[in-house]
C-alpha atoms as a PDB file:
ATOM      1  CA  UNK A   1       0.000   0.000   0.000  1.00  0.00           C
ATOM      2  CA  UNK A   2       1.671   3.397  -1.204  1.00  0.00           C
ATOM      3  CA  UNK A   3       0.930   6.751   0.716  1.00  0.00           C
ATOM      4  CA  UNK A   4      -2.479   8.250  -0.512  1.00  0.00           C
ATOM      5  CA  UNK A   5      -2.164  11.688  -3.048  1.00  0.00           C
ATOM      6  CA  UNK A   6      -4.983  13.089  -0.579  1.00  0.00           C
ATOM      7  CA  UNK A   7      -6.899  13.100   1.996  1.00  0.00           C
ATOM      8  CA  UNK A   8     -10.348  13.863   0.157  1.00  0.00           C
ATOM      9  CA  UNK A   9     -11.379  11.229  -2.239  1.00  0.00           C
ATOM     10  CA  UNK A  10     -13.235  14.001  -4.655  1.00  0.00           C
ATOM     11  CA  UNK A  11      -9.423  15.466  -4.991  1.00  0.00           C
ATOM     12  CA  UNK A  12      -7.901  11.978  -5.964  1.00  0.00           C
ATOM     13  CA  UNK A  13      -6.422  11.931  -9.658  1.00  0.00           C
ATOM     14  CA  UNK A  14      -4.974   8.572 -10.105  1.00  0.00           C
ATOM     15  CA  UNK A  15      -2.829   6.348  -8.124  1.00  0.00           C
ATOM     16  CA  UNK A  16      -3.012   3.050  -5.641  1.00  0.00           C
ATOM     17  CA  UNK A  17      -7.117   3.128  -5.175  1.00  0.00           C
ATOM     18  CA  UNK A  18      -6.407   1.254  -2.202  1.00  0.00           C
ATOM     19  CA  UNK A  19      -4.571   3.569   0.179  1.00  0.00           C
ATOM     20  CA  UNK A  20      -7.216   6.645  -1.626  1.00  0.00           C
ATOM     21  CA  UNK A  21      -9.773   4.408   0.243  1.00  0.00           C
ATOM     22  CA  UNK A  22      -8.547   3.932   3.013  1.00  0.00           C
ATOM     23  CA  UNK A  23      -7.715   7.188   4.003  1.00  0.00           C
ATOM     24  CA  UNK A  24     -10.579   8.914   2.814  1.00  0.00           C
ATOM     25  CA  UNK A  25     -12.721   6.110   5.340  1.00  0.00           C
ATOM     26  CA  UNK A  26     -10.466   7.685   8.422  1.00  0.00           C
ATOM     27  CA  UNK A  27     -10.258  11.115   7.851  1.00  0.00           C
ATOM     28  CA  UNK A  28     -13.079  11.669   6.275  1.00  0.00           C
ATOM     29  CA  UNK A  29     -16.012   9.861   8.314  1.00  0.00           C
ATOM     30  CA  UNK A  30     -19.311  10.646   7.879  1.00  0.00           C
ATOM     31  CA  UNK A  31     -22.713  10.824  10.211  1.00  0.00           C
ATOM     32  CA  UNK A  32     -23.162   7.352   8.954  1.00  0.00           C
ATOM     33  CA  UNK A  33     -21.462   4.069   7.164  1.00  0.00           C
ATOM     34  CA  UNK A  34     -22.477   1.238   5.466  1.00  0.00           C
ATOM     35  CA  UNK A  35     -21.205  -1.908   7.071  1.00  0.00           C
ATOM     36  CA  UNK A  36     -19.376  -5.330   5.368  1.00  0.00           C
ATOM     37  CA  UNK A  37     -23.387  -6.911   5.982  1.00  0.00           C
ATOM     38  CA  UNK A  38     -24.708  -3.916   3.829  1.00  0.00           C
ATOM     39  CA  UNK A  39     -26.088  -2.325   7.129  1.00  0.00           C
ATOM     40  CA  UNK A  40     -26.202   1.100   7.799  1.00  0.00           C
ATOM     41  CA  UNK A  41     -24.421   2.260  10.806  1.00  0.00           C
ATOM     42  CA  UNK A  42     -23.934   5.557  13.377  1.00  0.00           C
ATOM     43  CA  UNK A  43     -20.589   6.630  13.119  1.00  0.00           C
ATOM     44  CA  UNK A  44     -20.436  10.399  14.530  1.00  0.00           C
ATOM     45  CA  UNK A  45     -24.464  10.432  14.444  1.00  0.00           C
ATOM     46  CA  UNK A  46     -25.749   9.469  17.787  1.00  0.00           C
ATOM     47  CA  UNK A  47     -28.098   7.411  15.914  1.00  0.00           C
ATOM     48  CA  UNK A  48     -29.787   7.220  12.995  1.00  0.00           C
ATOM     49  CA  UNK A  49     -33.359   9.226  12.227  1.00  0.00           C
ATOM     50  CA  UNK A  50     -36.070   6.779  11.576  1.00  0.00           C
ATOM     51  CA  UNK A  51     -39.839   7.283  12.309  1.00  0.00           C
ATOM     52  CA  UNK A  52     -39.575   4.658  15.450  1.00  0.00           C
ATOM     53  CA  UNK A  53     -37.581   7.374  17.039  1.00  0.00           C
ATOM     54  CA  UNK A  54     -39.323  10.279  16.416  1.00  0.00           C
ATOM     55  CA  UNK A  55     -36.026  12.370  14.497  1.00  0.00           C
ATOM     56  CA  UNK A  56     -37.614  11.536  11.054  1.00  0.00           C
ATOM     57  CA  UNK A  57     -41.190  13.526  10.670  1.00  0.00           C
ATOM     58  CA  UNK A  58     -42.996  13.748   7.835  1.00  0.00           C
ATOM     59  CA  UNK A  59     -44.106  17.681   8.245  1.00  0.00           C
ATOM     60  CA  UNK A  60     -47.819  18.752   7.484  1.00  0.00           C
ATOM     61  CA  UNK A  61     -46.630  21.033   4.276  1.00  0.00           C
ATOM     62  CA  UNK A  62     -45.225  17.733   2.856  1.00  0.00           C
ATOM     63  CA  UNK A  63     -41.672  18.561   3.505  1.00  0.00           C
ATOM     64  CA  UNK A  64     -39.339  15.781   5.664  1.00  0.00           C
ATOM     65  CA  UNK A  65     -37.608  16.860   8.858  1.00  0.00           C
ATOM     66  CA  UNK A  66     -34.540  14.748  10.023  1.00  0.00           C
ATOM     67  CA  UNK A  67     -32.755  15.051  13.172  1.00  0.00           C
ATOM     68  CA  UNK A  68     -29.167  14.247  13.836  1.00  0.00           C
ATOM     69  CA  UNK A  69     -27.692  14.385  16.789  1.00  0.00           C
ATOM     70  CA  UNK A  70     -23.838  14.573  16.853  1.00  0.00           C
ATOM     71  CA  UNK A  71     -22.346  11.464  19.078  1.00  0.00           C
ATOM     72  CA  UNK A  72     -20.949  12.874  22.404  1.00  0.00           C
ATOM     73  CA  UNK A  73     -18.038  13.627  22.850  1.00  0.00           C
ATOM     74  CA  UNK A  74     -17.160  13.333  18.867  1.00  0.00           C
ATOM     75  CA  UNK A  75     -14.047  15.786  17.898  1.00  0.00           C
ATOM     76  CA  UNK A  76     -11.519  15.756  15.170  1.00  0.00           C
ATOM     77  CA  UNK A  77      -7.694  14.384  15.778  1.00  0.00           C
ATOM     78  CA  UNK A  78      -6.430  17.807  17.810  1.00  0.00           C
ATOM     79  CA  UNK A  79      -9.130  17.208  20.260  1.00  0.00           C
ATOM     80  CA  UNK A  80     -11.535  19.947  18.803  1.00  0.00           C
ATOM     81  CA  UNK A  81     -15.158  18.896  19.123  1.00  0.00           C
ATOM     82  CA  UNK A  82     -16.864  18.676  16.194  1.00  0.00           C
ATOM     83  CA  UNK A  83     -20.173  20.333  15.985  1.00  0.00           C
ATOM     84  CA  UNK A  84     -23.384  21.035  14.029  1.00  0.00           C
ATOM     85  CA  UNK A  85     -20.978  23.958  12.427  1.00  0.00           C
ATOM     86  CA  UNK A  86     -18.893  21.543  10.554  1.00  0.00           C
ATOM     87  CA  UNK A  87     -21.608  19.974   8.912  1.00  0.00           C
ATOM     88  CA  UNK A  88     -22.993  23.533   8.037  1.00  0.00           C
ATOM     89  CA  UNK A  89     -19.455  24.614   6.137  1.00  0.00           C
ATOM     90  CA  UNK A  90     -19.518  20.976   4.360  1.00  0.00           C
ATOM     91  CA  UNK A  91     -23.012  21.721   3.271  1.00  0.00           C
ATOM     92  CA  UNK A  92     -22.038  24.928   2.127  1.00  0.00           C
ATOM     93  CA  UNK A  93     -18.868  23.821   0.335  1.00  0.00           C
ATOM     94  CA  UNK A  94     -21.470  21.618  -1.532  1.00  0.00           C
ATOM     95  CA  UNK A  95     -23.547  23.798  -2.642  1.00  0.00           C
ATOM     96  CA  UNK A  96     -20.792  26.009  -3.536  1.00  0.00           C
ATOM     97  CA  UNK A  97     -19.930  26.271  -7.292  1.00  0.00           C
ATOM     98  CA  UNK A  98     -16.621  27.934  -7.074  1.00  0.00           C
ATOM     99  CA  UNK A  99     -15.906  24.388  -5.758  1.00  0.00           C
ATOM    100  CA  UNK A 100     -16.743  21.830  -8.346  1.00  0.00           C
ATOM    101  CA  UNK A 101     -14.694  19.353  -6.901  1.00  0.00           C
ATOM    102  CA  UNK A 102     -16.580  18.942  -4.030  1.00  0.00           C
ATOM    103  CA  UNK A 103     -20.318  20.055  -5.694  1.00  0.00           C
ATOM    104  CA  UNK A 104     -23.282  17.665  -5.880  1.00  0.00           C
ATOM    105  CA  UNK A 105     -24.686  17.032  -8.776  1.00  0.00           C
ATOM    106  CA  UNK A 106     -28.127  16.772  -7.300  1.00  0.00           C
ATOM    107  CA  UNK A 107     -27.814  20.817  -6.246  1.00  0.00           C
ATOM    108  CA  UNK A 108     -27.065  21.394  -9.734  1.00  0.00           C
ATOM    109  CA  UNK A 109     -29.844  19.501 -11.128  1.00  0.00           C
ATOM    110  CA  UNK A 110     -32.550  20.805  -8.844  1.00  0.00           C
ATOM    111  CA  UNK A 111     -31.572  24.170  -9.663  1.00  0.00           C
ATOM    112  CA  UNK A 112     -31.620  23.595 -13.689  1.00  0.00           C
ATOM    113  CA  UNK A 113     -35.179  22.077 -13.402  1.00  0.00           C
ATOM    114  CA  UNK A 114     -36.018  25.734 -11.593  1.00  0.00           C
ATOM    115  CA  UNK A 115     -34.799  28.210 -14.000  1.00  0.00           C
ATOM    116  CA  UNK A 116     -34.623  26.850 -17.139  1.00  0.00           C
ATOM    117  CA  UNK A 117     -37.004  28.410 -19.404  1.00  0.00           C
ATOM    118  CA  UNK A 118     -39.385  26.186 -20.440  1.00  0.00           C
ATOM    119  CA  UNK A 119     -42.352  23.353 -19.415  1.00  0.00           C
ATOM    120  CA  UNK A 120     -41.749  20.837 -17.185  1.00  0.00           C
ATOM    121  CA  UNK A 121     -43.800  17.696 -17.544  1.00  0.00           C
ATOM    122  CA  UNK A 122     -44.265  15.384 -14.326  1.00  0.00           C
ATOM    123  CA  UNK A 123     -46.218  13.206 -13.059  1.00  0.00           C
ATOM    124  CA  UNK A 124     -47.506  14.845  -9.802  1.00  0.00           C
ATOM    125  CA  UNK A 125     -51.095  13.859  -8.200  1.00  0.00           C
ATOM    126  CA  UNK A 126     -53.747  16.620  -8.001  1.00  0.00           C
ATOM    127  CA  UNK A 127     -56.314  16.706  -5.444  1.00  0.00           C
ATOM    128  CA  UNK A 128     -57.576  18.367  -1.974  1.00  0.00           C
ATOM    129  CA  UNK A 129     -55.108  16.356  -0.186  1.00  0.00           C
ATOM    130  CA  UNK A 130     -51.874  18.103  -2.163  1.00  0.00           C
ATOM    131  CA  UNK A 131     -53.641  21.339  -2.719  1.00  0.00           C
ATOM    132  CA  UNK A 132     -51.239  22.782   0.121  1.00  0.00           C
ATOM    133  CA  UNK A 133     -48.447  21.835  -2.886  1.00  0.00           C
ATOM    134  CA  UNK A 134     -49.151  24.509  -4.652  1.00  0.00           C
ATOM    135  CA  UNK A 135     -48.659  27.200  -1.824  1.00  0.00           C
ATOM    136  CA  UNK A 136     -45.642  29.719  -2.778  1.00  0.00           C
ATOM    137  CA  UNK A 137     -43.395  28.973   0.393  1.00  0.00           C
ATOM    138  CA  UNK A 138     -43.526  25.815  -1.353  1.00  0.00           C
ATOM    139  CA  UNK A 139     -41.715  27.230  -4.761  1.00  0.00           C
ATOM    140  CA  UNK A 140     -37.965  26.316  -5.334  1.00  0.00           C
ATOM    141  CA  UNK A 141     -36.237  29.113  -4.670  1.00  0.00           C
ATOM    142  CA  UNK A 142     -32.362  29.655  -3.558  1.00  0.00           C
ATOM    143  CA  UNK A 143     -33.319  30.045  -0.486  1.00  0.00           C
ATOM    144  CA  UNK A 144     -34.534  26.688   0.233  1.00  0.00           C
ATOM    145  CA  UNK A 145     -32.400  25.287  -1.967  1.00  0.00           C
ATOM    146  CA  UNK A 146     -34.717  24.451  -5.323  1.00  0.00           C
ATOM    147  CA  UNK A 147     -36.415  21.609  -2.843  1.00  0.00           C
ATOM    148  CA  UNK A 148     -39.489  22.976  -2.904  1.00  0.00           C
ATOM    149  CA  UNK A 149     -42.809  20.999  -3.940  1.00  0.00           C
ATOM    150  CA  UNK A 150     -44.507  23.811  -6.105  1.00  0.00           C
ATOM    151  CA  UNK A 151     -42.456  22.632  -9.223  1.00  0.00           C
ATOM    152  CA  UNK A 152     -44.464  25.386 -11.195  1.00  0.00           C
ATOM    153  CA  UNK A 153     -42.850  28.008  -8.954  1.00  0.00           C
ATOM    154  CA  UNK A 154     -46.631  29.749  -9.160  1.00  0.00           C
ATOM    155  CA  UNK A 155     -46.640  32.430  -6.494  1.00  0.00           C
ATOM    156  CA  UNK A 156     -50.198  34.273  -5.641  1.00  0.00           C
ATOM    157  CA  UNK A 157     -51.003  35.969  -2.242  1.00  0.00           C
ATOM    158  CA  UNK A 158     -54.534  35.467  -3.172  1.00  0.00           C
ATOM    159  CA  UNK A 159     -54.188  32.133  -4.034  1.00  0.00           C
ATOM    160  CA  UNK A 160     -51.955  31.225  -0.711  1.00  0.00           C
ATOM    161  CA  UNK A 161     -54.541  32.495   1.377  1.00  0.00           C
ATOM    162  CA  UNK A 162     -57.509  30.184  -0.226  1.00  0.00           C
ATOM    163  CA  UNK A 163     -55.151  27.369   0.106  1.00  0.00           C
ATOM    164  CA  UNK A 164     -54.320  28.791   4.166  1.00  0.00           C
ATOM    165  CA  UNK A 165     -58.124  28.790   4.369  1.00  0.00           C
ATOM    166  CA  UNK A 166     -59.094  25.581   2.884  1.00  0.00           C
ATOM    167  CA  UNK A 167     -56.182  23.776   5.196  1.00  0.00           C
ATOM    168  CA  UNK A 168     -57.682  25.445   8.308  1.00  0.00           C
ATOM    169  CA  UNK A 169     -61.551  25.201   7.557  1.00  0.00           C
ATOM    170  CA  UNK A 170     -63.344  21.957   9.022  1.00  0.00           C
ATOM    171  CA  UNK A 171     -66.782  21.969   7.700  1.00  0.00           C
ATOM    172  CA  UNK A 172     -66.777  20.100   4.726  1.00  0.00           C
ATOM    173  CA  UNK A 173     -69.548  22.299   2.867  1.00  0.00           C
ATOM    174  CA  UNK A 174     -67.481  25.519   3.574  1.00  0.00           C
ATOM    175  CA  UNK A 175     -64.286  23.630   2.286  1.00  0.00           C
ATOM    176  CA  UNK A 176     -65.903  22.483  -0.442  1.00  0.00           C
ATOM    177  CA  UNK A 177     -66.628  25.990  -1.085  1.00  0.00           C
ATOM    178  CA  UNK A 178     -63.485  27.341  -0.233  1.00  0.00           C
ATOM    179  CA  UNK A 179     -62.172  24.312  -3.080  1.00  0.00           C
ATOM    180  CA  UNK A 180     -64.444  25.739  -6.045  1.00  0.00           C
ATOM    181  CA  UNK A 181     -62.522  29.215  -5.422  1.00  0.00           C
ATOM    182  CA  UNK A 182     -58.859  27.703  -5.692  1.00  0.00           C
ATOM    183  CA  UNK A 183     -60.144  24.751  -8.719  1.00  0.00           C
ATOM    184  CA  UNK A 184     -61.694  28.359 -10.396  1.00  0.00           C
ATOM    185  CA  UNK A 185     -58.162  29.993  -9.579  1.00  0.00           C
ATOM    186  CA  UNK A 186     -56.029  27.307 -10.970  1.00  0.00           C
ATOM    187  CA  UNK A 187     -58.341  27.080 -14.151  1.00  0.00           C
ATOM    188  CA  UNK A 188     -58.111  31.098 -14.592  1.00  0.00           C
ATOM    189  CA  UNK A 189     -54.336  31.721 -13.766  1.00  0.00           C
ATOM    190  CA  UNK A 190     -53.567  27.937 -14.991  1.00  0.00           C
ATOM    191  CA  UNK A 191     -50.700  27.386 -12.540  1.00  0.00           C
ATOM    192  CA  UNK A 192     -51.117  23.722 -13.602  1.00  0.00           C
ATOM    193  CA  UNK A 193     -52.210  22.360 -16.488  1.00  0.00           C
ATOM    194  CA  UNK A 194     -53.042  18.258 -16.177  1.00  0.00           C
ATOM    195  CA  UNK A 195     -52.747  16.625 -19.180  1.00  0.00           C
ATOM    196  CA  UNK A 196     -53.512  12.862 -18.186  1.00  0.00           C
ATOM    197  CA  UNK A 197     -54.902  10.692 -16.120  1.00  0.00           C
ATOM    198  CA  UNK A 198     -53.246   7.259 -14.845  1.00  0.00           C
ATOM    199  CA  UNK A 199     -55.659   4.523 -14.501  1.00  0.00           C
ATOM    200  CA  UNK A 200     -54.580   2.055 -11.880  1.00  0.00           C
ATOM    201  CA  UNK A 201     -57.124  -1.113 -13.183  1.00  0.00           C
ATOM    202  CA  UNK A 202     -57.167  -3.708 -10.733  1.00  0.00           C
ATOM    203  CA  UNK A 203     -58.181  -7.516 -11.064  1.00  0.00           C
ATOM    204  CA  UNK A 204     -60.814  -8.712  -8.510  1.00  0.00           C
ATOM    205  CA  UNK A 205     -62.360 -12.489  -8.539  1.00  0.00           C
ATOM    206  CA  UNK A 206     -66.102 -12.574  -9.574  1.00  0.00           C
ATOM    207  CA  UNK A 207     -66.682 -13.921  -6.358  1.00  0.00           C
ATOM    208  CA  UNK A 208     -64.995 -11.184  -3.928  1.00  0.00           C
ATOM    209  CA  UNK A 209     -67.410  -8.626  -2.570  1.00  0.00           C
ATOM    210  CA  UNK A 210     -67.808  -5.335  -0.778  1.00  0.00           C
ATOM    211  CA  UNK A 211     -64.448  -4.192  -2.094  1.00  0.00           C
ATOM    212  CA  UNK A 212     -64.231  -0.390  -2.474  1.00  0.00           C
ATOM    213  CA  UNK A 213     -64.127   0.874  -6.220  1.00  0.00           C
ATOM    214  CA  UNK A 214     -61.705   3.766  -6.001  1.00  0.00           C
ATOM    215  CA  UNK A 215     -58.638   1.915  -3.243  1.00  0.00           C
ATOM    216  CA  UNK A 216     -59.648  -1.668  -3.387  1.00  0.00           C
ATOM    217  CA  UNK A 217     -57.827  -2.307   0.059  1.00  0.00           C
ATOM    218  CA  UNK A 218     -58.712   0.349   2.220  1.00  0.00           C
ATOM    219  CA  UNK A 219     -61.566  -1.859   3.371  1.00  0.00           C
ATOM    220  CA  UNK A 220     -60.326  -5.155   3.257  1.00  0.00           C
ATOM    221  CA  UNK A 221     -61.934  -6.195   6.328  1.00  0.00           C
ATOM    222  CA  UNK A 222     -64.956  -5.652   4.950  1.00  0.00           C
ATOM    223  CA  UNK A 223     -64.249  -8.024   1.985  1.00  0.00           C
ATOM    224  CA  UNK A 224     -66.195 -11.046   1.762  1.00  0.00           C
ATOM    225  CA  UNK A 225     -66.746 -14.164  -0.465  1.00  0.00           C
ATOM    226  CA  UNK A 226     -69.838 -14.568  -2.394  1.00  0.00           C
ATOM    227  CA  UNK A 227     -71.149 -18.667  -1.379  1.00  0.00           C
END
């Protein structure tokens, strides 16, 4: 095994791949590893976010929230702790593009799909349940990154605040009414335009009944067997 070039893997050029590896393993350890079983382990992460443990959440505007908590008394070789800081400056080296070296790809891609002038076609699921989608703090914008959900990047005050009122109102006849106004909105300003529909055709014996027609096995319990 020969002395590694470097210490970062995205700055290796060519050489023994073996002594690139293992270096780049030591010095540069993650949150998280994947084991010789293919398992994914805590390495400076106290543990990993999962829903069981309450640091993954699945937030009510559709966005994910993870948790990581930094292993105690985790620090780099002089002693230094290492803190939520260090992952902020790797994060922003990665985003960084006078940095290519060290720049995801993903960043890069999320951002072309936001300002490149033209249509976008996608397959995204319309209805009252991702109405709150379509909300501007939902738009990709550098600020948050290009993650956002509103892939149209539509922004309406007007329009937010029928959305706001439709996600806060609990009488169905009055959200039903609040719905018209945004369905009339969309159709007028045409935010989004749908184009298909997918049909999702499902096989059922002749003798299974009391199965629901539009999600076959949300009432399976109900299912019986004609005799």
């Amino acid at each position: 095994m020969a002395e590694p070039a470097t210490l970062h893997r995205a700055l290796f050029r060519g050489g023994v791949t073996q002594a690139q590896d293992v270096s780049d393993y030591f010095v540069n350890s993650g949150l998280t590893a994947v084991d010789s079983q293919r398992a994914r382990r805590a390495i400076l992460a106290e543990s990993i976010p999962s829903i069981e443990n309450g640091l993954w959440r699945l937030l009510p505007d559709g966005r994910i929230e993870l948790i990581w908590k930094i292993k105690p008394g985790a620090a780099w070789h002089d002693g230094t702790p290492f803190t939520a800081n260090d992952l902020t400056f790797t994060l922003t080296v990665a985003h960084d593009k006078e940095f290519p070296e060290f720049r995801t790809a993903t960043f890069d891609a999320l951002e072309y799909r936001t300002t490149h002038p033209s249509f976008e076609v996608m397959r995204h699921p319309q209805g009252p349940s991702n109405i709150e989608k379509l909300h501007s703090n939902q738009a990709p914008m550098p600020s948050n990154r290009f993650v956002g959900l509103n892939r149209a990047g539509y922004q309406n005050p007007e329009f937010d605040a029928l959305i706001d009122s439709h996600m806060a109102t609990i009488p169905l006849e009055t959200r039903m009414q609040v719905l018209g106004q945004i369905v009339h909105h969309m159709t007028d300003q045409l935010n989004v335009m749908g184009l298909f529909y997918d049909l999702r055709p499902t096989r059922v014996g002749s003798q299974v009944q009391n199965m629901a027609a539009n999600n076959p096995t949300l009432n399976v319990h109900e299912w019986d067997l004609a005799r």
